[in-house]
Protein backbone atom coordinates (compact mmCIF):
# COMPACT_ATOMS: atom_id res chain seq x y z
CA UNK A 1 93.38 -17.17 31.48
CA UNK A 2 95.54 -14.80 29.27
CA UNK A 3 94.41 -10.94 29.24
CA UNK A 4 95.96 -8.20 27.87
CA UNK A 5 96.21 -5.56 31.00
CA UNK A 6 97.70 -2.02 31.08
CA UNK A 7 100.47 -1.52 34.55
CA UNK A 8 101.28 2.35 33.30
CA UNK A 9 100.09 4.83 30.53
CA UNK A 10 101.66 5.10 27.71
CA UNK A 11 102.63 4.05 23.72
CA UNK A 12 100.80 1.05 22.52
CA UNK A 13 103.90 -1.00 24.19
CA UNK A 14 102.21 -0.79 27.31
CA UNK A 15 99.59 -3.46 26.17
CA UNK A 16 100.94 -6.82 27.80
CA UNK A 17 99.78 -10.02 27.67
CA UNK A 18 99.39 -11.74 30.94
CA UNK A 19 98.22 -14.72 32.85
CA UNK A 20 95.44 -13.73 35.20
CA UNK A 21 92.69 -15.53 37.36
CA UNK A 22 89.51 -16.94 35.73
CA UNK A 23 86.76 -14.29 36.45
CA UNK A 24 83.77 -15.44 38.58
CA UNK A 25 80.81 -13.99 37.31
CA UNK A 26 78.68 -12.13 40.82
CA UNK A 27 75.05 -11.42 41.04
CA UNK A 28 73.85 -9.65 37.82
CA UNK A 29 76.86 -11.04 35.69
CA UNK A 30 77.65 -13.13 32.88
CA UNK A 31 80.37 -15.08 32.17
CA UNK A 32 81.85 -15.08 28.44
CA UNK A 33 84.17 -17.05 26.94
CA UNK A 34 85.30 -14.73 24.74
CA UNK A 35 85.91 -15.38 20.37
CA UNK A 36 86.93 -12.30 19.41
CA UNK A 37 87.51 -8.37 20.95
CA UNK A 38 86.61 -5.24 19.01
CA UNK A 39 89.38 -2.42 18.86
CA UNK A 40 88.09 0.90 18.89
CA UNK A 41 90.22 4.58 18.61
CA UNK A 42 88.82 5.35 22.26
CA UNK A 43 91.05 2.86 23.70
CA UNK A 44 94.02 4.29 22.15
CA UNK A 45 93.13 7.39 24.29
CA UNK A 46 92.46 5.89 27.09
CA UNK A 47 95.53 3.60 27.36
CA UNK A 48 98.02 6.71 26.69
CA UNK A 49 96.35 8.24 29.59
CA UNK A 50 95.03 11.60 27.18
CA UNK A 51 91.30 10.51 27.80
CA UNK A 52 88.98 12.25 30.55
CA UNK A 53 88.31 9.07 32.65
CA UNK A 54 91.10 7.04 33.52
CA UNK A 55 90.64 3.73 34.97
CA UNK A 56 92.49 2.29 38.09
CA UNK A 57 95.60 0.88 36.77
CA UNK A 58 96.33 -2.31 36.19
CA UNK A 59 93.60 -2.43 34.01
CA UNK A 60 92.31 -4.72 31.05
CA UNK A 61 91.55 -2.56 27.91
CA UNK A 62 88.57 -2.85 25.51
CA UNK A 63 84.78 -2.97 25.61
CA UNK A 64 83.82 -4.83 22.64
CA UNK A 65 83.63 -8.48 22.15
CA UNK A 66 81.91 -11.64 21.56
CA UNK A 67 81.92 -15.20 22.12
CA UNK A 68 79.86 -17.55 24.08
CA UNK A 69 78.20 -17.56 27.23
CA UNK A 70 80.26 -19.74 30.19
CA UNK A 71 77.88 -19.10 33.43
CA UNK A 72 75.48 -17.31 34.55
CA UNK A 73 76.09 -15.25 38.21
CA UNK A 74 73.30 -14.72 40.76
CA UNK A 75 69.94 -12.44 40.25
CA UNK A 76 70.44 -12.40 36.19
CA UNK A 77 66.39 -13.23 34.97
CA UNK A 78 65.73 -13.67 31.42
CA UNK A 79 69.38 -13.10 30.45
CA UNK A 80 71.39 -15.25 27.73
CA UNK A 81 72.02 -18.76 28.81
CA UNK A 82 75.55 -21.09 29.56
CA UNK A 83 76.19 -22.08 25.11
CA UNK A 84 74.56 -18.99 24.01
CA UNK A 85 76.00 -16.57 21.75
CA UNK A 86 76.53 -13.13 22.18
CA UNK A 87 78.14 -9.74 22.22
CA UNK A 88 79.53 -7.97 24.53
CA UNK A 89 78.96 -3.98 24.85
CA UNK A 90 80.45 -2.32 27.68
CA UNK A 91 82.88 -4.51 29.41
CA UNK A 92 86.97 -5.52 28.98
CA UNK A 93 87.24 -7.57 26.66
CA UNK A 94 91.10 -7.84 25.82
CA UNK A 95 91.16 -11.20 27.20
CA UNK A 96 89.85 -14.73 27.03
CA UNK A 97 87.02 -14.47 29.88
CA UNK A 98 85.01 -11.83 30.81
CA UNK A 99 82.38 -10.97 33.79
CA UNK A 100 80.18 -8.96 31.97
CA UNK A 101 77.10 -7.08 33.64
CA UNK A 102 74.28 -8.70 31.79
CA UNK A 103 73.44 -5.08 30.80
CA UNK A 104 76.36 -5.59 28.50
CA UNK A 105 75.15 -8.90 26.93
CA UNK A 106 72.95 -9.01 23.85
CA UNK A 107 72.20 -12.40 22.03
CA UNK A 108 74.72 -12.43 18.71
CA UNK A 109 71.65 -13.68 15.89
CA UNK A 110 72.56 -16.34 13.53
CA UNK A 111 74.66 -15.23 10.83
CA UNK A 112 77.00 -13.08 12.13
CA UNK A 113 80.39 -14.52 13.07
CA UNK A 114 82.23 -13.86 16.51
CA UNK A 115 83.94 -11.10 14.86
CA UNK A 116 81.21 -9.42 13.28
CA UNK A 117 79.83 -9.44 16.82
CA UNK A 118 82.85 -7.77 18.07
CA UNK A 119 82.02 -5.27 15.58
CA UNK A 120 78.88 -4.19 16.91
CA UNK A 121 79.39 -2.49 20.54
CA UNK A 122 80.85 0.77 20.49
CA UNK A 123 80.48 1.69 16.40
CA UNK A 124 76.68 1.29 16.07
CA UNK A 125 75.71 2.20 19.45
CA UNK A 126 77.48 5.58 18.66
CA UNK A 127 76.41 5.98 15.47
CA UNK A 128 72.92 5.08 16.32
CA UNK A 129 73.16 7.82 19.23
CA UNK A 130 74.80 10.28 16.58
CA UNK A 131 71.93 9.72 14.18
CA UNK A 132 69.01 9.32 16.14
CA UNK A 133 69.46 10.75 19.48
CA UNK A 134 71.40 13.79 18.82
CA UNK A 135 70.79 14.55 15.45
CA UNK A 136 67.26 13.29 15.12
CA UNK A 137 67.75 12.49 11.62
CA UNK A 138 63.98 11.77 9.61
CA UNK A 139 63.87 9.94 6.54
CA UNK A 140 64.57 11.99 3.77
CA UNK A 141 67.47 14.15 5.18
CA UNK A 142 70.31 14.21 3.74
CA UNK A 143 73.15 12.72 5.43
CA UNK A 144 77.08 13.40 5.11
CA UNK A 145 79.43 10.39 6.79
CA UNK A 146 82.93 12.04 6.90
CA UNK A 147 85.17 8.83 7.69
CA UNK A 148 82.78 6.63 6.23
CA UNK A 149 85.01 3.53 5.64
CA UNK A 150 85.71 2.73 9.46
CA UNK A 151 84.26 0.98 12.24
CA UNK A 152 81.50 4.18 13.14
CA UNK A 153 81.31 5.06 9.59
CA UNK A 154 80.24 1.89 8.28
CA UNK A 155 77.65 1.52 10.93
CA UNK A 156 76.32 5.48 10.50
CA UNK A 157 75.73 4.66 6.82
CA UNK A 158 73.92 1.45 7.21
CA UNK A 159 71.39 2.94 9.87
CA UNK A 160 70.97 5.92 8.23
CA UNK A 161 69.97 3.79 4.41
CA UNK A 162 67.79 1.72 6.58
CA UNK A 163 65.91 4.60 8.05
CA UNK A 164 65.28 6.57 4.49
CA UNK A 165 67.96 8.91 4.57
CA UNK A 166 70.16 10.26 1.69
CA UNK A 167 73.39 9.00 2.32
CA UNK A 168 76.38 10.56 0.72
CA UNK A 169 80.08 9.41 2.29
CA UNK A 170 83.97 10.43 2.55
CA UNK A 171 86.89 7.86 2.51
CA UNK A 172 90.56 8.26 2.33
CA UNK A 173 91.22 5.30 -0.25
CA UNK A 174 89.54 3.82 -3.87
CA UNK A 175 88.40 0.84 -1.89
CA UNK A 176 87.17 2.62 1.76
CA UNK A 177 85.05 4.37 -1.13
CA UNK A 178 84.04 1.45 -3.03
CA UNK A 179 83.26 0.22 0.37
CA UNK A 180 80.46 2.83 2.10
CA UNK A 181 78.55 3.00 -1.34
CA UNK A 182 78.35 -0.84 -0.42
CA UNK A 183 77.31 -0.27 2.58
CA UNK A 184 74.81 1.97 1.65
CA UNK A 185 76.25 5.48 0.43
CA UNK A 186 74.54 7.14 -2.60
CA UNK A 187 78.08 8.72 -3.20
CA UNK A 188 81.55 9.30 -1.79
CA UNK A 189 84.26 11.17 -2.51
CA UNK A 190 87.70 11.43 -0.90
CA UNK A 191 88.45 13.56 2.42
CA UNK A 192 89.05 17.31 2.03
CA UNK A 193 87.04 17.26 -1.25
CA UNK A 194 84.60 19.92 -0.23
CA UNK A 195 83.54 21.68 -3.84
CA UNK A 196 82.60 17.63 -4.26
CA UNK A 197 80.79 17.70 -0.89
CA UNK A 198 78.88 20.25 -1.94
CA UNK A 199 77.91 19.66 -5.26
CA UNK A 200 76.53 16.12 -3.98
CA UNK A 201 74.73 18.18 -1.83
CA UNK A 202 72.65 19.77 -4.11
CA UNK A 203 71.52 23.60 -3.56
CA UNK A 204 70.09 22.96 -0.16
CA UNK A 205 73.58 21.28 1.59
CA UNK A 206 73.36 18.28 4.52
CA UNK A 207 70.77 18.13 7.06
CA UNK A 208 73.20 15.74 9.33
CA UNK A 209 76.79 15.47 9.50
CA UNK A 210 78.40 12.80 11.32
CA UNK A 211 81.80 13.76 12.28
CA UNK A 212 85.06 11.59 13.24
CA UNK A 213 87.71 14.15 12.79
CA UNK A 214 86.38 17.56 13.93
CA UNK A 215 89.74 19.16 14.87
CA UNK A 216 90.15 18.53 10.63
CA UNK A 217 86.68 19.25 9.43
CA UNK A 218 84.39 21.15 11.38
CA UNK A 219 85.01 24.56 10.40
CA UNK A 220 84.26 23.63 6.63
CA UNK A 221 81.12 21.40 8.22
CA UNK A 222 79.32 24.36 9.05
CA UNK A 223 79.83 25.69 5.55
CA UNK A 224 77.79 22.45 4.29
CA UNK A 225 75.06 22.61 6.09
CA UNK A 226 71.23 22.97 5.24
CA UNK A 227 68.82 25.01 7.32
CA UNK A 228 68.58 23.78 10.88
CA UNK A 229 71.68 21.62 10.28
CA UNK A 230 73.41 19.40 12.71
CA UNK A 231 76.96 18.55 13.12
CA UNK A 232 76.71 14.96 15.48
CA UNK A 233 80.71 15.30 16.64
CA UNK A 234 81.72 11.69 17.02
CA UNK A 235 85.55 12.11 17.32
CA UNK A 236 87.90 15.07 17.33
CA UNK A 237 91.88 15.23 18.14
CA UNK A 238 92.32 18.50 18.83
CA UNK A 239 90.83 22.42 18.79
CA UNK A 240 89.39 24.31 16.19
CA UNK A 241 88.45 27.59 15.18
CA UNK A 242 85.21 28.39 13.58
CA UNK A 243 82.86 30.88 12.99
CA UNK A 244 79.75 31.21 14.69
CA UNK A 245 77.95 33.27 11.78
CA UNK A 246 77.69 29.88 9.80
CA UNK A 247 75.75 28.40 12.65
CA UNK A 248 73.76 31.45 12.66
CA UNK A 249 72.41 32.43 9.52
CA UNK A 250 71.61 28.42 9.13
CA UNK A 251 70.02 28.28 12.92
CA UNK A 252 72.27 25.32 13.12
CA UNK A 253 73.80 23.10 15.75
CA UNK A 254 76.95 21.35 16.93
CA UNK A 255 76.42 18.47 19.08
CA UNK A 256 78.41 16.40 20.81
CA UNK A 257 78.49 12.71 20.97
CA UNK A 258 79.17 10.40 24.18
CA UNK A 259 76.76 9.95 26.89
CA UNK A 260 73.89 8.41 27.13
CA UNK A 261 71.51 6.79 30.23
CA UNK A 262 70.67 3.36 30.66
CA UNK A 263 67.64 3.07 29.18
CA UNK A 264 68.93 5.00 26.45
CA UNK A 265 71.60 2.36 26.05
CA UNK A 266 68.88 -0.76 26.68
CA UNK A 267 66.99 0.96 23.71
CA UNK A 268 69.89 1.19 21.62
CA UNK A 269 70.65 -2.16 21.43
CA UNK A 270 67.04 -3.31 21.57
CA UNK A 271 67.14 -1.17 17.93
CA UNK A 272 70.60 -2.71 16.75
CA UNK A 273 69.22 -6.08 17.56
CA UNK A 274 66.28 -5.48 15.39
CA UNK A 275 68.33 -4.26 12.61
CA UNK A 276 70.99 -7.09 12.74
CA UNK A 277 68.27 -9.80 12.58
CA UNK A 278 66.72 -9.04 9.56
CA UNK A 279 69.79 -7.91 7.98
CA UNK A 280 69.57 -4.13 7.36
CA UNK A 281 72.77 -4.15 9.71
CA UNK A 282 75.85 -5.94 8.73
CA UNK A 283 78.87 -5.32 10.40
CA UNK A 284 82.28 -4.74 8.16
CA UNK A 285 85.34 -6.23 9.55
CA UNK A 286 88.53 -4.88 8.91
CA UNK A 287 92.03 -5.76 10.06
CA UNK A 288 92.36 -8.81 12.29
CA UNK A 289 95.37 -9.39 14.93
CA UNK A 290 95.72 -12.28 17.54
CA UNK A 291 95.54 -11.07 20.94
CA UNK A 292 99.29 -11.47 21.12
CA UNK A 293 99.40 -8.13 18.51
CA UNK A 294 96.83 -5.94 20.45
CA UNK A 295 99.93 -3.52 20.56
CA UNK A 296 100.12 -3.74 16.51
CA UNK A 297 96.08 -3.31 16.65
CA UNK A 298 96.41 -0.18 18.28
CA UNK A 299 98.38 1.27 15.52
CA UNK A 300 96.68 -0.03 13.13
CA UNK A 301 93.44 1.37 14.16
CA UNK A 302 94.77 5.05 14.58
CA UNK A 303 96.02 4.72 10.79
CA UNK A 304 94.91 6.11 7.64
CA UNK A 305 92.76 4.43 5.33
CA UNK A 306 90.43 2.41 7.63
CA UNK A 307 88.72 -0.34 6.17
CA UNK A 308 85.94 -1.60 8.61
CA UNK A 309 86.55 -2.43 12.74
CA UNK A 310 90.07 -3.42 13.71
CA UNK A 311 89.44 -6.83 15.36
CA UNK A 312 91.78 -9.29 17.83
CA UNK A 313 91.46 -12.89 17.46
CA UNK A 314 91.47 -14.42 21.17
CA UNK A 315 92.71 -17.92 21.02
């Protein structure tokens, strides 16, 4: 099969594509023929060798995907079945075949195209952790998306809408804003427009914020905040400097956004599932490259102006 695999960290020219052996799903594995493989910023970090964990090189990127199932390995009861659709969550998925565990296999309902699928793995289970986990938003709160227009973004606006919250959303582009009031935002506004931010706010200021870019925006975050606030920090490139007396006189809190347990994760998805089903979820996809391009993907998901998930086409 063809795979894209990493020999040596580095610029997106380090993403080759290779020929490589058929994998064989084992006990508690799934096979699946994968349609389509989700591009997320996280791989970016991982492939130029700047993220915490770095796998065993050669590696094959990604963690996203969707297609159909091909086999089924030993000791997998009541999993998806050989011709069944589904996503992948938690697996590589630059590449035609993949043996996921079937931990990382949810059915893919009716509907929703390969790449849509694709969409689903890494945005919504963060933004569902960011939200619900983390933050514990309740309906009602009002709920800032900075980055609204991308892959997380889209999904953190959706989830919160569907749960009763009051969703207001930033974008770097006329459409990305005409996109998250479609996806659910009561407003939006451009990045950096924090008078704006505030006055959509109202007197009492955000309950939740959901935060890509925290290096950027969390020192004015905690200037936005309501009473017993939360920051949820999704993403951040760098340091910042804030100052703790905004935290304080609010009784607020900064929390960080990555890990979660098993059964968190089973739960997660068990929620998504719901939520895709009947609708309420929808995922957005944005830029679409044939596996051939998952060099030009990486760019293009680091870039300004995101417009849904950055997807690659696997013939």
């Amino acid at each position: 099969m063809q795979a894209i695999r990493v020999r040596g960290f580095g610029g997106p020219e380090v993403l080759r594509l290779e020929e490589v052996p058929d994998p064989v799903p084992g006990p508690g594995e799934v096979l699946v023929r994968l349609r389509a493989a989700g591009v997320n910023p996280v791989d970016t970090y991982i492939r130029s060798g700047s993220y915490a964990r770095r796998p065993e090189l050669p590696y094959v990127p990604g963690s996203d995907g969707a297609g159909e199932v091909a086999a089924v390995g030993p000791d997998v009861e009541g999993g998806p079945r050989p011709g069944e659709r589904v996503y992948v969550a938690g697996a590589p998925t630059y590449a035609q075949m993949v043996a996921a565990p079937a931990a990382a296999v949810w059915p893919l309902p009716p509907g929703l195209t390969f790449e849509q699928g694709a969409a689903v793995g890494v945005p919504y289970r963060t933004a569902y952790l960011a939200l619900h986990l983390a933050a514990r938003a309740q309906p009602g709160d009002r709920v800032l998306v900075r980055g609204g227009s991308g892959g997380v973004g889209i999904a953190a606006i959706q989830i919160a809408a569907a749960h009763g919250c009051e969703v207001v959303a930033t974008a770097g582009t006329a459409g990305g804003r005409a996109l998250v009031e479609e996806a659910g935002a009561l407003a939006s506004c451009g990045h950096g427009e924090d008078a704006r931010l505030l006055d959509l706010a109202g007197p009492r200021g955000y309950d939740v914020i959901v935060e890509m870019l925290a290096n950027v925006n969390l020192a004015s975050d905690l200037s936005l905040l309501a009473p017993h606030g939360r920051v949820a920090v999704v993403g951040s490139r760098g340091e910042v400097t804030v100052d703790p007396r905004q935290l304080m006189s609010r009784s607020a809190a900064v929390l960080g956004v990555m890990a979660m347990s098993a059964d968190e994760r089973r739960r997660i998805h068990l929620a998504l599932g719901a939520g895709l089903r009947n609708g309420t979820l929808r995922p957005v996809v944005g830029p679409g490259f044939p596996l051939t391009e998952a060099s030009a993907a990486h760019v293009a998901v680091m870039s300004p102006g995101a417009r849904g998930k950055v997807i690659l086409r696997v013939p």
